[in-house]
Protein backbone atom coordinates (compact mmCIF):
# COMPACT_ATOMS: atom_id res chain seq x y z
CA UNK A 1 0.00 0.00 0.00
CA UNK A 2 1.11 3.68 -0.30
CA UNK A 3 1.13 6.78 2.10
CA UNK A 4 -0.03 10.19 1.81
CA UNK A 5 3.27 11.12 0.24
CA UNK A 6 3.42 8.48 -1.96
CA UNK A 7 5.72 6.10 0.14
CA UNK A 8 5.29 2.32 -0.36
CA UNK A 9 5.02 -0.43 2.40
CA UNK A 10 4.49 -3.91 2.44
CA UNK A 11 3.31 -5.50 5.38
CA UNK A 12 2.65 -8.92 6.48
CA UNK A 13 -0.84 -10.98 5.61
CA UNK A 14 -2.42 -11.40 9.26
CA UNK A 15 -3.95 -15.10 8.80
CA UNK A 16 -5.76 -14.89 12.00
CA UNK A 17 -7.60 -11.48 11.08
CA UNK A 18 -10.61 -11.66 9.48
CA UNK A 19 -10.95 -10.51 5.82
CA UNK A 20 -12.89 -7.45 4.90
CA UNK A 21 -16.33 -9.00 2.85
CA UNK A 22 -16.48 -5.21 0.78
CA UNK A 23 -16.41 -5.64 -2.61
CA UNK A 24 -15.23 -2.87 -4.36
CA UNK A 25 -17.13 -3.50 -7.73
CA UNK A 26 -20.02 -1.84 -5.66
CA UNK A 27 -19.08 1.42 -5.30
CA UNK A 28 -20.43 3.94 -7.17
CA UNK A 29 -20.18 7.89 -7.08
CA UNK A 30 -22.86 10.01 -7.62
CA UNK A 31 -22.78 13.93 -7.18
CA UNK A 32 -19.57 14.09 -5.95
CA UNK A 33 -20.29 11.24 -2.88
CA UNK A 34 -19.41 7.25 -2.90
CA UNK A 35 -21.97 4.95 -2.44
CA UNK A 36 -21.59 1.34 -1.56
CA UNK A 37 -24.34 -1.03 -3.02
CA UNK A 38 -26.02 -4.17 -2.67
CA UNK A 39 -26.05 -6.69 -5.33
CA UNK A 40 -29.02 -5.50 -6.63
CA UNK A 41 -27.75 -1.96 -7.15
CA UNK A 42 -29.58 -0.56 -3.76
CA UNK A 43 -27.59 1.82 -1.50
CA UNK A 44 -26.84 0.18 1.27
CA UNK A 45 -24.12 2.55 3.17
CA UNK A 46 -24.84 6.30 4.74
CA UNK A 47 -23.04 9.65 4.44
CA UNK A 48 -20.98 11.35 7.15
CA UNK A 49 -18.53 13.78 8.06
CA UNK A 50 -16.06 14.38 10.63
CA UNK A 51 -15.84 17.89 12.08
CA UNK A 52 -13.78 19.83 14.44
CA UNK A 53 -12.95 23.61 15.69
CA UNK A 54 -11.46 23.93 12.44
CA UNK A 55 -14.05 23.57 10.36
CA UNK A 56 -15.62 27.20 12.12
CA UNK A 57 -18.70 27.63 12.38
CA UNK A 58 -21.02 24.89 10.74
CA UNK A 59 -24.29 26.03 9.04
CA UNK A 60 -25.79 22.42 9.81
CA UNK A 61 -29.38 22.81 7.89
CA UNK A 62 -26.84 22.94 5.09
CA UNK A 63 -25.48 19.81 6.12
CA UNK A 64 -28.21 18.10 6.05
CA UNK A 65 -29.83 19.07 2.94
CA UNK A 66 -27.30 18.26 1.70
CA UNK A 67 -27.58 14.30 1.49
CA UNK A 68 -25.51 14.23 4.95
CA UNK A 69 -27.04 11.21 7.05
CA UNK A 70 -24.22 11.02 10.04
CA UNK A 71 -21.41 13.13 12.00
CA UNK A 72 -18.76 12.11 14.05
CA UNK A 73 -17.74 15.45 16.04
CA UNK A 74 -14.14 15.70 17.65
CA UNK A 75 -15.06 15.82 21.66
CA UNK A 76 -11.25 16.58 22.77
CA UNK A 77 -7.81 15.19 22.35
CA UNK A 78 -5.20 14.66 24.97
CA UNK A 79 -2.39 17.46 24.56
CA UNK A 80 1.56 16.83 24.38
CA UNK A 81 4.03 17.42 27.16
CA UNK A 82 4.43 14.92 30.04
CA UNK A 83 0.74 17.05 31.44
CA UNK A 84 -0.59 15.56 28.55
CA UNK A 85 -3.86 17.32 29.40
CA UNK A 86 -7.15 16.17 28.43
CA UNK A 87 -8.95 19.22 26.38
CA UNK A 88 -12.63 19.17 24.89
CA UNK A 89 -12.62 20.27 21.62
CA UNK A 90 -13.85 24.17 21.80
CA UNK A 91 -16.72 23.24 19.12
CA UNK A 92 -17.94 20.16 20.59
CA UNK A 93 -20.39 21.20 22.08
CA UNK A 94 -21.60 23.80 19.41
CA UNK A 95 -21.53 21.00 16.81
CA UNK A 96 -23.34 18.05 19.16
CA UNK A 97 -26.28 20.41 19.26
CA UNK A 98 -26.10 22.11 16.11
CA UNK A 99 -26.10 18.43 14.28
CA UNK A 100 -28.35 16.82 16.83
CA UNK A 101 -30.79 19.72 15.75
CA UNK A 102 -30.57 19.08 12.28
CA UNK A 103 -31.57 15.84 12.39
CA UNK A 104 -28.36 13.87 12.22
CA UNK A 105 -27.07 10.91 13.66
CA UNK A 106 -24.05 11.83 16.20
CA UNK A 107 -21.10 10.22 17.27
CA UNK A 108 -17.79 11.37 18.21
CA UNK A 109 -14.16 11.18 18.63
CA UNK A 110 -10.95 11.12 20.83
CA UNK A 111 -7.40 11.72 19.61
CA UNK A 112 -5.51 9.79 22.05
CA UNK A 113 -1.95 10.26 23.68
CA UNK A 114 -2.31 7.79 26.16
CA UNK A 115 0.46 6.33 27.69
CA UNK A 116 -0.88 3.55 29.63
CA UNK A 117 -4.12 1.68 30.17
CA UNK A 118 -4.58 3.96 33.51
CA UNK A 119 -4.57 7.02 30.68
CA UNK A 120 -6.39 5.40 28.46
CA UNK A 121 -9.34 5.02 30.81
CA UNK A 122 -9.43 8.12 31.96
CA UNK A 123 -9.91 9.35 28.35
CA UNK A 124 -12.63 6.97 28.31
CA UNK A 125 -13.78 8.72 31.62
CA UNK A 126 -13.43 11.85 30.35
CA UNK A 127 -15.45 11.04 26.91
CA UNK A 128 -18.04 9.54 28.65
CA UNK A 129 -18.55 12.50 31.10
CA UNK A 130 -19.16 14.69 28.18
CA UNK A 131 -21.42 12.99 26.10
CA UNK A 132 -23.71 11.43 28.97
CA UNK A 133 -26.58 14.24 28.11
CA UNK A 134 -26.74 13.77 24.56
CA UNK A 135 -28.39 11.18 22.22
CA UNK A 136 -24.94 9.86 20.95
CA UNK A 137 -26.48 6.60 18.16
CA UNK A 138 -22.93 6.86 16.21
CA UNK A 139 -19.66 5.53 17.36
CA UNK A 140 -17.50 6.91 20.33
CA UNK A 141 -14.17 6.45 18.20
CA UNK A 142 -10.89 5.84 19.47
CA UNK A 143 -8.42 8.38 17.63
CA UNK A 144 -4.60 6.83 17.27
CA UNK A 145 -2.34 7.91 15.02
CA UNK A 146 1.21 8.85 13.94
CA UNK A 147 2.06 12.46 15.26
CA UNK A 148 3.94 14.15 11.60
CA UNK A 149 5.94 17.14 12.23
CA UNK A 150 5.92 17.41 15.50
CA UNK A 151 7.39 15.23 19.20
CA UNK A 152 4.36 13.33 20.32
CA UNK A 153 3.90 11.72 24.25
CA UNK A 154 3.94 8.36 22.44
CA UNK A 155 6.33 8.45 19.90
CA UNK A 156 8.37 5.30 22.35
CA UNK A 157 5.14 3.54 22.96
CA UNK A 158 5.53 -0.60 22.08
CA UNK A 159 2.70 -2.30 19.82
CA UNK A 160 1.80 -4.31 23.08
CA UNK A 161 0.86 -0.55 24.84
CA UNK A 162 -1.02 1.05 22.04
CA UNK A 163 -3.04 -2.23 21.41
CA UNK A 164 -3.86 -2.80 25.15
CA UNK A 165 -4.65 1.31 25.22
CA UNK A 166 -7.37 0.77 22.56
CA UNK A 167 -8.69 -2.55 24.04
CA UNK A 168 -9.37 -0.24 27.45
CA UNK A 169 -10.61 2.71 25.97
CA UNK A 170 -13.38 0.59 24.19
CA UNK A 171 -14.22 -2.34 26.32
CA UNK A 172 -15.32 0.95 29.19
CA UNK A 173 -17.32 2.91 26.33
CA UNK A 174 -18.70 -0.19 25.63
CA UNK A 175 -19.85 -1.26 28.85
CA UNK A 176 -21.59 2.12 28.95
CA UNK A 177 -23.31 1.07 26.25
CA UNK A 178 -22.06 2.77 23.32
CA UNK A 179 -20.82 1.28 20.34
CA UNK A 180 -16.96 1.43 19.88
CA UNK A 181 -14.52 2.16 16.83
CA UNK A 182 -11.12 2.68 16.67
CA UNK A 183 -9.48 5.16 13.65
CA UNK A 184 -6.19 4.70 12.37
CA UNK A 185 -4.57 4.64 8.79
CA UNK A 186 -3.63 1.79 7.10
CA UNK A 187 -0.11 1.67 8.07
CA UNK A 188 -0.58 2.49 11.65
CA UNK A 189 -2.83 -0.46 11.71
CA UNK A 190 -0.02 -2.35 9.74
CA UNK A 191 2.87 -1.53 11.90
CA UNK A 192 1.62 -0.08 15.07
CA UNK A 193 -1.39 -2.02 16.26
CA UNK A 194 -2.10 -5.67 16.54
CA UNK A 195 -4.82 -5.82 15.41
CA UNK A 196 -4.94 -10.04 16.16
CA UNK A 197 -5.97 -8.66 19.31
CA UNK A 198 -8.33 -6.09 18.15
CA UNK A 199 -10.37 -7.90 16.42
C-alpha cells in the first residue's frame, strides 16, 4: 500500500484477522459522494462527516440538505508534554447540538496520547462524562495515530501498549453502552497495532 506522500510499504498478511467482505465492484459515485451497493444496485451505506474547531462555524441545515445522514464530532484530544492534558474540543459542544438539531445521527471522537491503560481510561472517563446528556447513536471512536511534524507523548510507545490502550478505551465505552470504533490509517494499523488482538 502507499502513504499520503506516496511512500510504499508492504506488510505482512495477518492469517488470523478476518478478511474485509467489501467488494469494491459496488461502489459507485454520484454527485460528488461514494456509495456502496447491494447486489441488486440498492444503497446500502450512509453519508458522514467528521468535524472539528477547524471547520468554524457549521451552518448544519446545510449539512443536512445536503444528502448528509451522520457526524462524528471531535469531543477533545489529549495534549503533548508529560501534562498531557485532556482538552474538549472548543466546538464540541456547538456541533453536538447544532447536528443533533438538524436531524443527524451523532457520534464522536478522541485523539488519544495515552500512555498507559490507567490514561487510556481516563480518556474513556473523560469522553463519557461529556457525552452522557446527549443522544450519541454513532460511534464513540478511538483516535490513534502517527504524530507528523511534531514530538508526540507516544512516539516510544511498544505495539503491546497502544493495542492494550485501545482494548481499554473501548471495552469501558462499551460497557456504557455505546458502540466502539477505533481510527487509524492503514499503516498504523499495519505496523503499530495488533490488530490479532483487536479484532
Amino acid at each position: 500500500f502507499v502513504d499520503v506522500v506516496g511512500k510504499e510499504y508492504k506488510a505482512r498478511l495477518l492469517e488470523d484477522v478476518p478478511k474485509s467482505d467489501y467488494d469494491p465492484d459496488r461502489l459507485t459515485e454520484e454527485n460528488g459522494y461514494k456509495y456502496y451497493t447491494d447486489k441488486d444496485g440498492n444503497v446500502t451505506s450512509e453519508l458522514g462527516i467528521d468535524v472539528s474547531k477547524y471547520q468554524g462555524d457549521i451552518e448544519w441545515e446545510k449539512v443536512k440538505e445536503a444528502g448528509i445522514d451522520f457526524v462524528i464530532v471531535r469531543l477533545g484530544y489529549r495534549g503533548y508534554g508529560k501534562k498531557g492534558q485532556l482538552v474538549e474540543d472548543e466546538c464540541f459542544q456547538k456541533n453536538v447540538e447544532g447536528a443533533l438539531e438538524a436531524g443527524l445521527g451523532v457520534g464522536v471522537y478522541f485523539f488519544s496520547q495515552a500512555l498507559n491503560e490507567e490514561e487510556a481510561l481516563e480518556e474513556a472517563r473523560f469522553v463519557l462524562d461529556k457525552i452522557k446528556q446527549y443522544e450519541i447513536t454513532y460511534p464513540v471512536v478511538f483516535d490513534t495515530e502517527e504524530v507528523k511534524y511534531a514530538i508526540a507523548r507516544t512516539d516510544d510507545l511498544p505495539m503491546s501498549q497502544f493495542t492494550q490502550n485501545c482494548i481499554t478505551f473501548c471495552d469501558a465505552i462499551e460497557e456504557a453502552g455505546y458502540q466502539s470504533m477505533i481510527y487509524a490509517n492503514m499503516k498504523w494499523m499495519a505496523f503499530t497495532l495488533d490488530l490479532t488482538k483487536l479484532t
